[in-house]
Protein backbone atom coordinates (compact mmCIF):
# COMPACT_ATOMS: atom_id res chain seq x y z
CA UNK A 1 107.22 52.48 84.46
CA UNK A 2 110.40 52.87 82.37
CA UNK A 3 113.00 54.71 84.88
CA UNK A 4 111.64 53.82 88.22
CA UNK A 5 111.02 50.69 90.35
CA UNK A 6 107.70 49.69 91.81
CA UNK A 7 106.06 51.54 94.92
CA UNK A 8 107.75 51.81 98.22
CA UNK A 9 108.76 53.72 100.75
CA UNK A 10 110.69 53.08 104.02
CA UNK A 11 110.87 55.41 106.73
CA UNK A 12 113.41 55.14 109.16
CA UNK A 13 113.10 56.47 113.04
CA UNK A 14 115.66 55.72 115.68
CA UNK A 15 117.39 52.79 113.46
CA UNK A 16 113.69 51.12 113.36
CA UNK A 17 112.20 50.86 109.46
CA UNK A 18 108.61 50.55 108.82
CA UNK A 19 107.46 50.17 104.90
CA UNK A 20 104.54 51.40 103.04
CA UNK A 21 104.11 49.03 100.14
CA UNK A 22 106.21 47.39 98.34
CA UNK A 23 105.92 46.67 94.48
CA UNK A 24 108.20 44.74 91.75
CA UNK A 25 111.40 45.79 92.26
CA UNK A 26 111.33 47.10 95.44
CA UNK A 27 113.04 43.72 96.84
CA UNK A 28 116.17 44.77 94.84
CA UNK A 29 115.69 48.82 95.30
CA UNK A 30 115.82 47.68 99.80
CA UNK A 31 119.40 45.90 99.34
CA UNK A 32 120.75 48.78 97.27
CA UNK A 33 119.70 51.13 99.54
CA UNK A 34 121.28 50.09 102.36
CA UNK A 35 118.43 49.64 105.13
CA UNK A 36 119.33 46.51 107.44
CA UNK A 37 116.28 44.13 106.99
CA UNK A 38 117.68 43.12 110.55
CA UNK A 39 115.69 46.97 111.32
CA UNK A 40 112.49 46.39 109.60
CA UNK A 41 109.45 46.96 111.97
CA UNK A 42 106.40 46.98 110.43
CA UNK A 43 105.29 46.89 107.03
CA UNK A 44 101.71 48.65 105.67
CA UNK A 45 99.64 47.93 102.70
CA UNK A 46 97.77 50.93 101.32
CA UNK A 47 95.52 48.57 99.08
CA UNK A 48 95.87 45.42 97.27
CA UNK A 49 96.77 46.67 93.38
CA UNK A 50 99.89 44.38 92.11
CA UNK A 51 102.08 47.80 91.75
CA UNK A 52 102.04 47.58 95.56
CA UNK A 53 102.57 44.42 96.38
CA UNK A 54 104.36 42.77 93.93
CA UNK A 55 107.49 42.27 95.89
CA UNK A 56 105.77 41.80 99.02
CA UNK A 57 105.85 38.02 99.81
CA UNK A 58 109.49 38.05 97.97
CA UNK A 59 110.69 40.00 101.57
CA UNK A 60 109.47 37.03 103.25
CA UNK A 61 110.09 34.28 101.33
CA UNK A 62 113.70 35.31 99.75
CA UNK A 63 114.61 36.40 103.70
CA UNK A 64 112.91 34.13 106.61
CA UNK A 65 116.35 32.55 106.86
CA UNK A 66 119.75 31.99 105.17
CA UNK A 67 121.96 35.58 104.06
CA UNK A 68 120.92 37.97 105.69
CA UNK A 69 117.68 35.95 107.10
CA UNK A 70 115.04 38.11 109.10
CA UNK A 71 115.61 37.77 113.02
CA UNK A 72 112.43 38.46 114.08
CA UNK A 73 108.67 38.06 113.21
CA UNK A 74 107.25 40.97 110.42
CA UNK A 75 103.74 42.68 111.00
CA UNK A 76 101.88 42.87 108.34
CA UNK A 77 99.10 45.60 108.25
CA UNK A 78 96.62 46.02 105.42
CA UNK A 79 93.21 45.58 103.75
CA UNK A 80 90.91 42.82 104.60
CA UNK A 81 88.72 41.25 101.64
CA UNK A 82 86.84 43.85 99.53
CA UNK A 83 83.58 41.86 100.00
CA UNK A 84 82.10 42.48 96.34
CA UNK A 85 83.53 42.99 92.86
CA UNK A 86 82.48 45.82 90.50
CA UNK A 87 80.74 45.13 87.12
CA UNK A 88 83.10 45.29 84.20
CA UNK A 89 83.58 48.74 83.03
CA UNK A 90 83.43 48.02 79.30
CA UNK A 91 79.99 46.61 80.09
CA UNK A 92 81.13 43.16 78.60
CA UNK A 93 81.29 40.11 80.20
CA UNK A 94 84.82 39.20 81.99
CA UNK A 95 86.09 36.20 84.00
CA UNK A 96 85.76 36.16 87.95
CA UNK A 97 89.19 33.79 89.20
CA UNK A 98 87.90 31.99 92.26
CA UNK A 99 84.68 32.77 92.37
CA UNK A 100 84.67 31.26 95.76
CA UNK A 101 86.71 33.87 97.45
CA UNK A 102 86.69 36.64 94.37
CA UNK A 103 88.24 39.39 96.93
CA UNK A 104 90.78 37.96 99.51
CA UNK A 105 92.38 40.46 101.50
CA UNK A 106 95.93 40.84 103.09
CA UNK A 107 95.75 37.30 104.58
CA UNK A 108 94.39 35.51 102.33
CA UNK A 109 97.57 36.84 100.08
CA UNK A 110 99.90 35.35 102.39
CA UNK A 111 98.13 31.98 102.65
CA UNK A 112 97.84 31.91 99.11
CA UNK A 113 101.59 32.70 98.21
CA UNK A 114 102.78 30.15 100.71
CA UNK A 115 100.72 27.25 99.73
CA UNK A 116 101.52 28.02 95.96
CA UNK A 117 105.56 28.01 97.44
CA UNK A 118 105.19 25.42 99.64
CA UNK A 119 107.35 23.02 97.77
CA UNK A 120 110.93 25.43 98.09
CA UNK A 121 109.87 26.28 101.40
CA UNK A 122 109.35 23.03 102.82
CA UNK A 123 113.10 22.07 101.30
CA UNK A 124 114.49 25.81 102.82
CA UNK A 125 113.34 24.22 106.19
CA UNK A 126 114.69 20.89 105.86
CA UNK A 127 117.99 21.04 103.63
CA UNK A 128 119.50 24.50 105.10
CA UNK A 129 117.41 24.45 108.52
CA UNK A 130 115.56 27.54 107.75
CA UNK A 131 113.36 28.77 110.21
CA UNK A 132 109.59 28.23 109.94
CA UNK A 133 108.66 30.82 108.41
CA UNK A 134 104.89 30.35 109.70
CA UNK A 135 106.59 32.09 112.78
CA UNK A 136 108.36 35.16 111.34
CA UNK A 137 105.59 37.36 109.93
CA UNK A 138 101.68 38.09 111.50
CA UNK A 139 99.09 39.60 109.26
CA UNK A 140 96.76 42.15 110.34
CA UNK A 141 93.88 43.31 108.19
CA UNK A 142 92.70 46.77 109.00
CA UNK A 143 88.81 46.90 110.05
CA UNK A 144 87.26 49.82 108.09
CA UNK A 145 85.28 51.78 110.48
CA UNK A 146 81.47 52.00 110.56
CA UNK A 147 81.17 55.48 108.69
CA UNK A 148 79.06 54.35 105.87
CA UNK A 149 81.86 52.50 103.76
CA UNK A 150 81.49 50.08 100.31
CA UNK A 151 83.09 48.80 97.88
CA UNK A 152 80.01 49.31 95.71
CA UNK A 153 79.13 52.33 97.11
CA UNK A 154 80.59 55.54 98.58
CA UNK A 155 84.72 54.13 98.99
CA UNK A 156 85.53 57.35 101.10
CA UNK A 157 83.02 59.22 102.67
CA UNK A 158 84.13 62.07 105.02
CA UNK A 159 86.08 61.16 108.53
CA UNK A 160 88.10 61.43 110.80
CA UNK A 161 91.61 59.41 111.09
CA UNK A 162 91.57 56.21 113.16
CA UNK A 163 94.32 54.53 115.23
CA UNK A 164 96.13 51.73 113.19
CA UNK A 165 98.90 50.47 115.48
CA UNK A 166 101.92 52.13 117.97
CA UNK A 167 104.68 51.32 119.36
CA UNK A 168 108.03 52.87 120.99
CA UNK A 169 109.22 54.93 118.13
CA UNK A 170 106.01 56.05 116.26
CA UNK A 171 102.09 56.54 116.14
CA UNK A 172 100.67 55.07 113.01
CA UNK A 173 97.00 56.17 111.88
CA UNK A 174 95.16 55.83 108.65
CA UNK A 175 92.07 57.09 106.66
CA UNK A 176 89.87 55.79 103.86
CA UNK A 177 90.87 57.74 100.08
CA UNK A 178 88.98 57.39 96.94
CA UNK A 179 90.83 54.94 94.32
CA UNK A 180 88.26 53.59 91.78
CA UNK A 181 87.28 50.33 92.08
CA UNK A 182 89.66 49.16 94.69
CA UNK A 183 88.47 49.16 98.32
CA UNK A 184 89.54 49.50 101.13
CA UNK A 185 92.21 51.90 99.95
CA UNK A 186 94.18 53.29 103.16
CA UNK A 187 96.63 56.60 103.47
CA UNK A 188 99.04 55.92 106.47
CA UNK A 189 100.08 58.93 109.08
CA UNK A 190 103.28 58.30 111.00
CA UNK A 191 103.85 60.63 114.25
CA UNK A 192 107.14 60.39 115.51
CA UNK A 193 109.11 62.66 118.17
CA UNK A 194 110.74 64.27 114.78
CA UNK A 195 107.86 64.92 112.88
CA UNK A 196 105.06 63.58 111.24
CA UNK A 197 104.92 61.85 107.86
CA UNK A 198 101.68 61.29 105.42
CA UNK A 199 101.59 59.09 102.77
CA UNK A 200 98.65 58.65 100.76
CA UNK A 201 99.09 55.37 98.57
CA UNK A 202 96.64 55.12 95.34
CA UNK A 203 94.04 58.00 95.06
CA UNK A 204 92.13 60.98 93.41
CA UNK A 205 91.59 64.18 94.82
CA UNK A 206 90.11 63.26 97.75
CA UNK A 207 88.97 65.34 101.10
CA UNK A 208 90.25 62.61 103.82
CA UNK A 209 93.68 63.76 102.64
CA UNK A 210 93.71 66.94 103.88
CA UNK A 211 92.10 65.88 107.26
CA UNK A 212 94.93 63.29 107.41
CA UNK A 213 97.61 65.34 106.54
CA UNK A 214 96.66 68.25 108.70
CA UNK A 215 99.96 70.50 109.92
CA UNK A 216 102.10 67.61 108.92
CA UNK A 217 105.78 67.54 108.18
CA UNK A 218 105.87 65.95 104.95
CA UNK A 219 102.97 64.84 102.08
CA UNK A 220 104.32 61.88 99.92
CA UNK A 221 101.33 62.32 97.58
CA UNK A 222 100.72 60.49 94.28
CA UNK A 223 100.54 61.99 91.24
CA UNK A 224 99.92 62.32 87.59
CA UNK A 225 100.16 64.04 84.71
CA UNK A 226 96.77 63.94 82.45
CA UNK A 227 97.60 65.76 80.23
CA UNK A 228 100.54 63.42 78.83
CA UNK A 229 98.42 60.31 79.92
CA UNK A 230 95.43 61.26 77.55
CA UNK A 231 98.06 62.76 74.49
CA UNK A 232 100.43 59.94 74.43
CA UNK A 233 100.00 57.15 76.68
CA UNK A 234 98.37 55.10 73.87
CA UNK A 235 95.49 54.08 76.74
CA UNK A 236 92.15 52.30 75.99
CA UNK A 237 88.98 54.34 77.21
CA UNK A 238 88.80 52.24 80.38
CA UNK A 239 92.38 52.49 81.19
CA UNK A 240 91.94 56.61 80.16
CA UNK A 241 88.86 56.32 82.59
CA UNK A 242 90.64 54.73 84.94
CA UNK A 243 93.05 57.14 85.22
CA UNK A 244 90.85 60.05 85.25
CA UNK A 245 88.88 58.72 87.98
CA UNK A 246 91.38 56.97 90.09
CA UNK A 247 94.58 59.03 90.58
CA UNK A 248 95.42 62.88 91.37
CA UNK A 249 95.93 65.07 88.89
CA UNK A 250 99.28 66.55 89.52
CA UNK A 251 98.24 70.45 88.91
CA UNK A 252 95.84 70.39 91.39
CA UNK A 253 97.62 68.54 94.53
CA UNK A 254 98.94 71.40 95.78
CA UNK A 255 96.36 74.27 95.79
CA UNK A 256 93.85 71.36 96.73
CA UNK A 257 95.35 69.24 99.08
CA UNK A 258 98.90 70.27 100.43
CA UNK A 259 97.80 73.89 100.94
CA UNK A 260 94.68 73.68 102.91
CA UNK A 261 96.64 70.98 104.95
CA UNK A 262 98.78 73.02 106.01
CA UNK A 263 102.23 70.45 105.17
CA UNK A 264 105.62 71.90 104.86
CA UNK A 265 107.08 69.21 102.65
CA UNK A 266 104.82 68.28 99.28
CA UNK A 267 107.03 64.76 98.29
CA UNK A 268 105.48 63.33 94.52
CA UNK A 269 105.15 59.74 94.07
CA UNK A 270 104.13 57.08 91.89
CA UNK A 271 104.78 59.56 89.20
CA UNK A 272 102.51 58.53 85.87
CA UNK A 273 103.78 58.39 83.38
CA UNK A 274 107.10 57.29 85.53
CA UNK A 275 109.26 58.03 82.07
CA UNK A 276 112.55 59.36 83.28
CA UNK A 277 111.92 61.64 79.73
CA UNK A 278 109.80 64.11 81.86
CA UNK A 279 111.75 66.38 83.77
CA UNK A 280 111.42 66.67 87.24
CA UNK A 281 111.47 70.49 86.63
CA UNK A 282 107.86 69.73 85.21
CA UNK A 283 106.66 67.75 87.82
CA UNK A 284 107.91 70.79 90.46
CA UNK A 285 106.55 72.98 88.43
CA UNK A 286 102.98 71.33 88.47
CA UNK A 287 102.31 70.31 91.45
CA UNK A 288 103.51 74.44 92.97
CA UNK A 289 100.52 75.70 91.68
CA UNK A 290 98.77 77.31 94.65
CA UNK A 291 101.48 75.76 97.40
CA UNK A 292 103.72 77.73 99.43
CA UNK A 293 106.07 75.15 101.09
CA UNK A 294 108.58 73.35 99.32
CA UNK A 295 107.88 70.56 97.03
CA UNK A 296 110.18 67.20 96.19
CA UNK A 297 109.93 65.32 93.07
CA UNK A 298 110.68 61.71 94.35
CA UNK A 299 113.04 59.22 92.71
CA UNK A 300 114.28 55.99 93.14
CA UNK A 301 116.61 55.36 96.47
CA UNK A 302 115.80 59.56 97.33
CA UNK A 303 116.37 59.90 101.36
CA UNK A 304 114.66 62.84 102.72
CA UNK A 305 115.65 64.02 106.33
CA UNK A 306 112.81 64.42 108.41
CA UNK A 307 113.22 67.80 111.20
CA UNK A 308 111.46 70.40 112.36
């Protein structure tokens, strides 16, 4: 959106950075902000919409050598392949792009995006002696657990959190949330000796939130704002649908989900409409209803300290 770069967020614990998505723009948004890539530990995929991972091979392939090169292999850690794609919700017929493999999850992304760059990074690798960059990243796609999961079906049915990955400096953990058709869709919980950090990627209201983010320090939550959406974002019915059905409606995040959690911090995200003509007084405003801890409208390159 006008205003604001693509989703991401980095959060940084004992000079180690992990990432939670990272769409167009956020390549360019990581070099102004400072963050050593020489730091970055592990990145996570909520789910595979381009908003998230636009940017996402560019961190490989613009950094597995030369300025600046990465000194160490990435982990990757996302959705594996959907499995089956929805009908088309204007009930017309639409194209399926390799109908072979329709749904290819995290890996499959990477295999893709190298073939299709093989060419420059074959040259990288012989002209400058780059690295091969088969050996600086590992891809990990997420198993959903057994708890009655589809991508045709029920996308988030009631459960409990489920171990994703730890190491040294934090505990990561994740849960299934609702976001219309896309599947899996993941919200990330980071534990750390500091505090603990939710953040919920791409969803409607949705119940696993609040069992995720249960007592934690800070909520980055997405949100939106219907009502200027339906007056005078100029949206077809399925996009309008779309909306309606698919993100969090920003009056209602926290009375429904920050307060029963229990967070201190309520941190808003992927702001839609991202137009910097909305104040952030509105946003605040909004998402207070029913919340007594504090609340954050994000923006680009924010840094929010993390202590109890």
């Amino acid at each position: 959106m006008a205003g604001r770069s693509g989703i991401a967020t980095a959060l940084v614990v004992d000079g180690r950075t992990y990432l939670v998505d990272f769409g167009h723009g956020a390549f360019g948004r990581l070099q102004q902000s400072g963050v050593d890539i020489g730091t970055l530990g592990k990145v996570f995929v909520t789910h595979l919409h381009s908003d998230h991972l636009a940017d996402l091979y560019t961190l490989l392939w613009l950094r597995f050598g030369g300025v600046n090169g990465l000194t160490h292999p990435i982990d990757f850690y996302g959705p594996g392949p959907a499995g089956a794609l929805p009908e088309p919700s204007s009930g017309k017929p639409a194209g399926t792009v390799e109908p072979g493999n329709p749904t290819p999850g995290l890996a499959g992304f990477f295999a893709n995006s190298l073939a299709a760059t093989a060419y420059d990074v074959n040259l990288r690798m012989r002209d400058e002696a780059w690295p091969d960059i088969r050996d600086l990243y590992r891809v990990h796609e997420i198993a959903v657990p057994d708890v009655g999961a589809s991508p045709l079906g029920e996308m988030a049915p009631p459960m409990r959190p489920f171990p994703v990955v730890a190491d040294d400096h934090v505990s990561v953990s994740a849960i299934l949330v609702r976001h219309p058709p896309v599947f899996p869709s993941f919200a990330f919980r980071f534990d750390t000796a500091y505090g603990s950090v939710v953040i919920s990627g791409d969803t409607t209201i949705t119940p696993n939130m609040v069992t995720l983010a249960r007592g934690a320090d800070i909520l980055v939550h997405e949100a939106i704002d219907l009502r200027i959406v339906e007056q005078f974002g100029g949206l077809t019915p399925e996009q309008l649908r779309h909306h309606r059905e698919s993100h969090s409606d920003v009056t209602r995040l926290g009375g429904e989900i920050a307060q029963p959690a229990g967070v201190r911090t309520l941190v808003l995200s992927h702001l839609a409409p991202g137009l910097k003509a909305i104040p952030d007084a509105s946003w605040h405003a909004q998402a207070s209803r029913g919340f007594d801890g504090e609340v954050i409208v994000g923006n680009d390159l924010m840094r929010i300290p993390l202590s109890r």
